[in-house]
C-alpha atoms as a PDB file:
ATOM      1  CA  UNK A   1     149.123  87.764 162.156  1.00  0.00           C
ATOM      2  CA  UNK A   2     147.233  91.001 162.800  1.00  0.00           C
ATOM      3  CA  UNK A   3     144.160  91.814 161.054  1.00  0.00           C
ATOM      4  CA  UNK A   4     143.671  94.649 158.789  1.00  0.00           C
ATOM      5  CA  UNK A   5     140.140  95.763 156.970  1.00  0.00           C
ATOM      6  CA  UNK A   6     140.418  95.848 152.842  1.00  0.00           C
ATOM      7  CA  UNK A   7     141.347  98.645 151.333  1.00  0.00           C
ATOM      8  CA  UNK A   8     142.481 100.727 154.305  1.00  0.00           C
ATOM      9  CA  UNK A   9     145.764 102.265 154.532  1.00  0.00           C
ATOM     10  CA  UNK A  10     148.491 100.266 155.065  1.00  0.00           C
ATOM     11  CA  UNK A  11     150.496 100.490 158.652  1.00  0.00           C
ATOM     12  CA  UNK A  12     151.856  97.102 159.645  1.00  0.00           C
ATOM     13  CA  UNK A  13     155.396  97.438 161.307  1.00  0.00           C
ATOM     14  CA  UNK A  14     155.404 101.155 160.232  1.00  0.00           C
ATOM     15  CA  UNK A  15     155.619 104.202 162.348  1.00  0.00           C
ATOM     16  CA  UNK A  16     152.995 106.629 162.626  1.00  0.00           C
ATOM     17  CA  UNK A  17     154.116 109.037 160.968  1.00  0.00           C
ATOM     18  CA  UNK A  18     155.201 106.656 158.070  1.00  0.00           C
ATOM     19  CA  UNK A  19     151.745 105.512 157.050  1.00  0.00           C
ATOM     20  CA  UNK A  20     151.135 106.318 153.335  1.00  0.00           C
ATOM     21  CA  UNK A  21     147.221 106.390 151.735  1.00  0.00           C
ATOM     22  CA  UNK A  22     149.094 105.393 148.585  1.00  0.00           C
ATOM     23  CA  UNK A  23     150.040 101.729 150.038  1.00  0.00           C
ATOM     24  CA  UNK A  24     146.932  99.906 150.878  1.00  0.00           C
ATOM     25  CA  UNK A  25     146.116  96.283 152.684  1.00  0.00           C
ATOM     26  CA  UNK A  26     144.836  93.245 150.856  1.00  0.00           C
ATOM     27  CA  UNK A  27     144.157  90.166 152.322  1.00  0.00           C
ATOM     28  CA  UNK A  28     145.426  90.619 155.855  1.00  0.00           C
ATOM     29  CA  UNK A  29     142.768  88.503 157.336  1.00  0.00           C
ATOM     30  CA  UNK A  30     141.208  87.101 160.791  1.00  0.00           C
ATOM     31  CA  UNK A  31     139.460  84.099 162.036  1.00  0.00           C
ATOM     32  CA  UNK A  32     137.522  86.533 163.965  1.00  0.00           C
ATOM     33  CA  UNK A  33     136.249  89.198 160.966  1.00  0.00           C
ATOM     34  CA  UNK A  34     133.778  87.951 158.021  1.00  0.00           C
ATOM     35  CA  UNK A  35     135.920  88.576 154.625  1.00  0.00           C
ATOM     36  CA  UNK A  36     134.695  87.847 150.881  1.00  0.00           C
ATOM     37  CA  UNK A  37     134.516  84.835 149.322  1.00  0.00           C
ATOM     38  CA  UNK A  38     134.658  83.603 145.739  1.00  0.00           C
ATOM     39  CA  UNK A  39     136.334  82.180 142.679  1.00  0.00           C
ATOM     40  CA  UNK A  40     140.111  82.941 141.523  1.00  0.00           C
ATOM     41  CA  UNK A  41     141.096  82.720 138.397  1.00  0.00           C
ATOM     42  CA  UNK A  42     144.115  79.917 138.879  1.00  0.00           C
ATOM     43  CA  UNK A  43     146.726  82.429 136.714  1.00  0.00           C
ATOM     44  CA  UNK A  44     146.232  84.771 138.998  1.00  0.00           C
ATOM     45  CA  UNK A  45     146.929  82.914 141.946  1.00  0.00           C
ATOM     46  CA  UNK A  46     149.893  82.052 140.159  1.00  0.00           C
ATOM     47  CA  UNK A  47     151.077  85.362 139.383  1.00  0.00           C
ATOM     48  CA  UNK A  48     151.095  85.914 143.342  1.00  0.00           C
ATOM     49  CA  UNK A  49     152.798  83.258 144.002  1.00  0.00           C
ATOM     50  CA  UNK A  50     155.371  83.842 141.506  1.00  0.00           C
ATOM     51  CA  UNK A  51     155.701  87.239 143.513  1.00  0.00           C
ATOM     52  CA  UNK A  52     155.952  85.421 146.972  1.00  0.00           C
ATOM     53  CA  UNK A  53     159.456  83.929 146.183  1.00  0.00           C
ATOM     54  CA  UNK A  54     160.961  87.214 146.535  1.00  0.00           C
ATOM     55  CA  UNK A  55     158.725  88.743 149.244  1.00  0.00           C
ATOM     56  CA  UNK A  56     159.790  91.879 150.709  1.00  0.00           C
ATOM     57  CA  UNK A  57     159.493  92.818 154.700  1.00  0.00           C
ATOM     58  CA  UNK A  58     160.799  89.991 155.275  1.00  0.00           C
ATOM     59  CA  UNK A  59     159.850  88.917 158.945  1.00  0.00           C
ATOM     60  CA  UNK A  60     161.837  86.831 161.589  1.00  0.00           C
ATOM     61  CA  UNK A  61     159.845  83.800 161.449  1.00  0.00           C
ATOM     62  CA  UNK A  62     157.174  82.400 159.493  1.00  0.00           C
ATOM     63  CA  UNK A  63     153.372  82.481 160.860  1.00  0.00           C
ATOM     64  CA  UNK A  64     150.595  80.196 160.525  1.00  0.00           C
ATOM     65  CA  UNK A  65     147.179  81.041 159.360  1.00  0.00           C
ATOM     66  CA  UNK A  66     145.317  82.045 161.882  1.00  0.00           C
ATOM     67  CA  UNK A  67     142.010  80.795 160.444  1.00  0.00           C
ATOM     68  CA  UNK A  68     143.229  76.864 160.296  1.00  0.00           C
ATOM     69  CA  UNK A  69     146.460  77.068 161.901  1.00  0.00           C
ATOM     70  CA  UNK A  70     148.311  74.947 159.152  1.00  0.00           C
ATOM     71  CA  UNK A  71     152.091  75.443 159.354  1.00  0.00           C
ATOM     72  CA  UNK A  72     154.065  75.712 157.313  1.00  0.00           C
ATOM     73  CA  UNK A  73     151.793  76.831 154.530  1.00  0.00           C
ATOM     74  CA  UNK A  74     153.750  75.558 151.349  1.00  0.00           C
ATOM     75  CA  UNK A  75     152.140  76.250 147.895  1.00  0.00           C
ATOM     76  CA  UNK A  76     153.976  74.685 144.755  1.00  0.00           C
ATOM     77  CA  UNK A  77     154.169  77.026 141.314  1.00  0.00           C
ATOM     78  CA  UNK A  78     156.417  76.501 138.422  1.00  0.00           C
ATOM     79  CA  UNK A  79     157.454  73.015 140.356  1.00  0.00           C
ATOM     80  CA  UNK A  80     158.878  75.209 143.502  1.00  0.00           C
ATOM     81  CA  UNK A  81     157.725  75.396 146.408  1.00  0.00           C
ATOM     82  CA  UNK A  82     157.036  78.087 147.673  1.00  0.00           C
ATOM     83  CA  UNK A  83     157.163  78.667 151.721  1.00  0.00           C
ATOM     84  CA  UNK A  84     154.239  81.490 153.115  1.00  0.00           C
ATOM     85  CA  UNK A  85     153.759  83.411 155.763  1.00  0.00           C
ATOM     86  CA  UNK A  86     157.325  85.173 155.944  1.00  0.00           C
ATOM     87  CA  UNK A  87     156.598  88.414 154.342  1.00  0.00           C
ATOM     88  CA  UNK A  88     154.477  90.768 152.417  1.00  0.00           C
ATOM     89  CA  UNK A  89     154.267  90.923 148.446  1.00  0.00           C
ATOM     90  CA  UNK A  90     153.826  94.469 146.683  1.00  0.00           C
ATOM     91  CA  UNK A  91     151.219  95.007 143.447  1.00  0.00           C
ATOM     92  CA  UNK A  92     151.209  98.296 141.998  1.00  0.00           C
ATOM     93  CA  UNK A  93     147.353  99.452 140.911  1.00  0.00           C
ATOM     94  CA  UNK A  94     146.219 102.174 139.517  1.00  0.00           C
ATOM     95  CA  UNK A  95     146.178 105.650 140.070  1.00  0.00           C
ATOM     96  CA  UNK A  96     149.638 105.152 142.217  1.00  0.00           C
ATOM     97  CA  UNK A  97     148.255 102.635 144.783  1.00  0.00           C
ATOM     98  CA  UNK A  98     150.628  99.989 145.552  1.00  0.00           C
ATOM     99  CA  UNK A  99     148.674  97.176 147.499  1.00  0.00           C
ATOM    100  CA  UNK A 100     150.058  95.708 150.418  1.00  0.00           C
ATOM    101  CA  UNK A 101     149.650  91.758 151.184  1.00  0.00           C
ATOM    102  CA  UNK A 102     151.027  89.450 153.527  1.00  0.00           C
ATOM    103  CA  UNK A 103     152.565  85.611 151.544  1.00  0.00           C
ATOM    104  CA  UNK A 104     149.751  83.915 153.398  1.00  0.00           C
ATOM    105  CA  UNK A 105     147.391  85.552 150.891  1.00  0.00           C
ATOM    106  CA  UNK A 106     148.023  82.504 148.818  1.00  0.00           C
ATOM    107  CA  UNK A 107     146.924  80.044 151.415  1.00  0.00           C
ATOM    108  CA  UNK A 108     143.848  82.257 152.255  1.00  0.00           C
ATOM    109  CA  UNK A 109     142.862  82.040 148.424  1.00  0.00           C
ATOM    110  CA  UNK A 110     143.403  78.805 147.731  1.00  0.00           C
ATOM    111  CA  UNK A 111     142.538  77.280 151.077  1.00  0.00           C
ATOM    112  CA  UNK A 112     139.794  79.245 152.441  1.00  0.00           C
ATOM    113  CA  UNK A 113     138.285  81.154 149.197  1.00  0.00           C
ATOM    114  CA  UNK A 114     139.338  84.302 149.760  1.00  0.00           C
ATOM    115  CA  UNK A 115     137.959  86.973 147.237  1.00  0.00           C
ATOM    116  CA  UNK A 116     140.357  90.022 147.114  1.00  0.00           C
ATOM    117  CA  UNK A 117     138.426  93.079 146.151  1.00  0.00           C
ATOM    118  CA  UNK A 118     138.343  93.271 142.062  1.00  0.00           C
ATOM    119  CA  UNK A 119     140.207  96.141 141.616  1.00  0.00           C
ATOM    120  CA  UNK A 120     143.779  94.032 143.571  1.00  0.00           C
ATOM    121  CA  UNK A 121     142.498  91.323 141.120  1.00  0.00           C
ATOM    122  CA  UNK A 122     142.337  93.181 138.079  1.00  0.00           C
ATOM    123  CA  UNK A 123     146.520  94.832 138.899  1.00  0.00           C
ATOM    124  CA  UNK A 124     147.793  90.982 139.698  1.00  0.00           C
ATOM    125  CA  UNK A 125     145.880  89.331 136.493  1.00  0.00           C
ATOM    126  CA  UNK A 126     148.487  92.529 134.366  1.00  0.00           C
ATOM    127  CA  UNK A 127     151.841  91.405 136.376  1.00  0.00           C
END
Protein backbone atom coordinates (compact mmCIF):
# COMPACT_ATOMS: atom_id res chain seq x y z
CA UNK A 1 0.00 0.00 0.00
CA UNK A 2 1.71 3.30 -0.83
CA UNK A 3 2.11 5.93 1.64
CA UNK A 4 0.63 9.27 1.46
CA UNK A 5 1.25 12.38 4.10
CA UNK A 6 -2.25 13.74 5.83
CA UNK A 7 -3.95 16.17 4.35
CA UNK A 8 -2.16 16.37 1.01
CA UNK A 9 -3.86 16.12 -2.19
CA UNK A 10 -5.07 13.08 -3.19
CA UNK A 11 -3.34 11.15 -6.38
CA UNK A 12 -3.41 7.40 -5.88
CA UNK A 13 -4.13 5.55 -9.27
CA UNK A 14 -4.91 8.99 -10.84
CA UNK A 15 -3.25 10.70 -13.69
CA UNK A 16 -1.43 13.77 -13.39
CA UNK A 17 -3.37 15.84 -14.71
CA UNK A 18 -6.41 14.39 -12.74
CA UNK A 19 -5.24 15.31 -9.27
CA UNK A 20 -7.88 17.53 -7.54
CA UNK A 21 -6.88 19.86 -4.16
CA UNK A 22 -10.55 19.29 -3.38
CA UNK A 23 -10.02 15.34 -2.67
CA UNK A 24 -7.56 14.91 0.06
CA UNK A 25 -5.71 11.64 1.79
CA UNK A 26 -6.51 10.32 5.22
CA UNK A 27 -5.00 7.56 6.71
CA UNK A 28 -2.87 6.16 3.91
CA UNK A 29 -0.17 5.07 6.20
CA UNK A 30 3.51 3.41 6.40
CA UNK A 31 5.47 1.26 8.68
CA UNK A 32 8.23 3.47 7.72
CA UNK A 33 6.61 7.28 8.52
CA UNK A 34 5.64 8.34 12.30
CA UNK A 35 1.65 9.08 12.10
CA UNK A 36 -0.68 10.31 15.12
CA UNK A 37 -1.91 8.42 17.67
CA UNK A 38 -4.93 8.57 19.96
CA UNK A 39 -8.43 7.70 21.07
CA UNK A 40 -11.56 7.06 18.62
CA UNK A 41 -14.67 7.52 19.56
CA UNK A 42 -16.12 3.70 18.84
CA UNK A 43 -19.34 5.38 16.69
CA UNK A 44 -17.14 6.75 14.64
CA UNK A 45 -15.21 3.89 13.80
CA UNK A 46 -18.41 2.48 13.11
CA UNK A 47 -19.65 4.97 10.83
CA UNK A 48 -16.44 4.06 8.63
CA UNK A 49 -16.97 0.88 8.64
CA UNK A 50 -20.48 1.09 7.75
CA UNK A 51 -18.97 3.07 4.67
CA UNK A 52 -16.36 0.26 3.88
CA UNK A 53 -19.09 -2.25 2.70
CA UNK A 54 -19.60 -0.31 -0.32
CA UNK A 55 -16.06 1.01 -0.94
CA UNK A 56 -15.42 2.64 -4.12
CA UNK A 57 -11.99 2.18 -6.33
CA UNK A 58 -12.36 -0.94 -5.92
CA UNK A 59 -8.86 -2.67 -6.41
CA UNK A 60 -7.93 -6.19 -7.86
CA UNK A 61 -6.95 -7.77 -4.74
CA UNK A 62 -7.00 -7.08 -1.21
CA UNK A 63 -3.67 -5.81 0.68
CA UNK A 64 -2.37 -6.36 4.00
CA UNK A 65 -1.29 -3.76 6.41
CA UNK A 66 1.87 -2.97 5.91
CA UNK A 67 2.61 -2.05 9.54
CA UNK A 68 1.68 -5.80 10.98
CA UNK A 69 1.09 -7.61 7.91
CA UNK A 70 -2.27 -9.24 9.14
CA UNK A 71 -4.31 -10.56 6.19
CA UNK A 72 -7.11 -10.51 5.67
CA UNK A 73 -8.01 -7.62 7.91
CA UNK A 74 -11.76 -8.45 8.80
CA UNK A 75 -13.60 -5.98 11.15
CA UNK A 76 -17.26 -7.01 12.27
CA UNK A 77 -20.10 -3.97 12.47
CA UNK A 78 -23.77 -4.40 12.60
CA UNK A 79 -22.90 -8.41 12.93
CA UNK A 80 -21.13 -8.30 9.24
CA UNK A 81 -18.10 -8.64 8.54
CA UNK A 82 -16.60 -6.54 6.90
CA UNK A 83 -13.38 -7.50 4.57
CA UNK A 84 -10.47 -4.35 4.32
CA UNK A 85 -8.00 -3.46 2.32
CA UNK A 86 -9.90 -3.63 -1.18
CA UNK A 87 -10.69 -0.07 -1.74
CA UNK A 88 -10.95 3.48 -0.69
CA UNK A 89 -14.04 5.06 1.25
CA UNK A 90 -15.13 8.80 0.41
CA UNK A 91 -16.21 11.51 3.41
CA UNK A 92 -17.30 14.74 2.27
CA UNK A 93 -15.89 17.77 4.77
CA UNK A 94 -16.29 21.01 4.68
CA UNK A 95 -15.74 23.72 2.50
CA UNK A 96 -16.04 21.04 -0.59
CA UNK A 97 -13.21 18.68 0.54
CA UNK A 98 -14.04 15.18 0.03
CA UNK A 99 -11.38 13.04 2.01
CA UNK A 100 -9.87 10.21 0.50
CA UNK A 101 -9.10 6.85 2.62
CA UNK A 102 -8.07 3.52 1.86
CA UNK A 103 -10.67 0.34 3.90
CA UNK A 104 -7.56 -0.46 5.88
CA UNK A 105 -8.17 2.80 7.76
CA UNK A 106 -10.29 0.71 10.02
CA UNK A 107 -7.60 -1.74 10.91
CA UNK A 108 -5.07 1.16 11.37
CA UNK A 109 -7.60 2.73 13.98
CA UNK A 110 -8.55 0.05 15.74
CA UNK A 111 -5.37 -1.98 15.60
CA UNK A 112 -2.61 0.39 15.72
CA UNK A 113 -4.31 3.75 17.22
CA UNK A 114 -4.40 5.70 14.48
CA UNK A 115 -5.57 9.39 15.12
CA UNK A 116 -7.00 10.91 11.84
CA UNK A 117 -6.57 14.62 11.91
CA UNK A 118 -9.83 16.22 13.80
CA UNK A 119 -11.22 17.93 11.14
CA UNK A 120 -11.78 13.94 8.96
CA UNK A 121 -13.08 13.10 12.51
CA UNK A 122 -15.40 15.76 13.02
CA UNK A 123 -17.15 15.00 8.87
CA UNK A 124 -17.34 10.97 9.77
CA UNK A 125 -18.85 11.55 13.52
CA UNK A 126 -22.03 13.78 10.97
CA UNK A 127 -22.39 10.68 8.36
Amino acid sequence: MPYFEDLTPYSFLTAADQVSPALVNIGWLSRWHSFSKGPVDKSVLEELLRLCQTPVRLTRGVHRCGMCHAFPNIMVVDGKEITLGNGEIRIPGQRDIVYVAPTLICHYIGDHEYRPPQQFLDAASVL
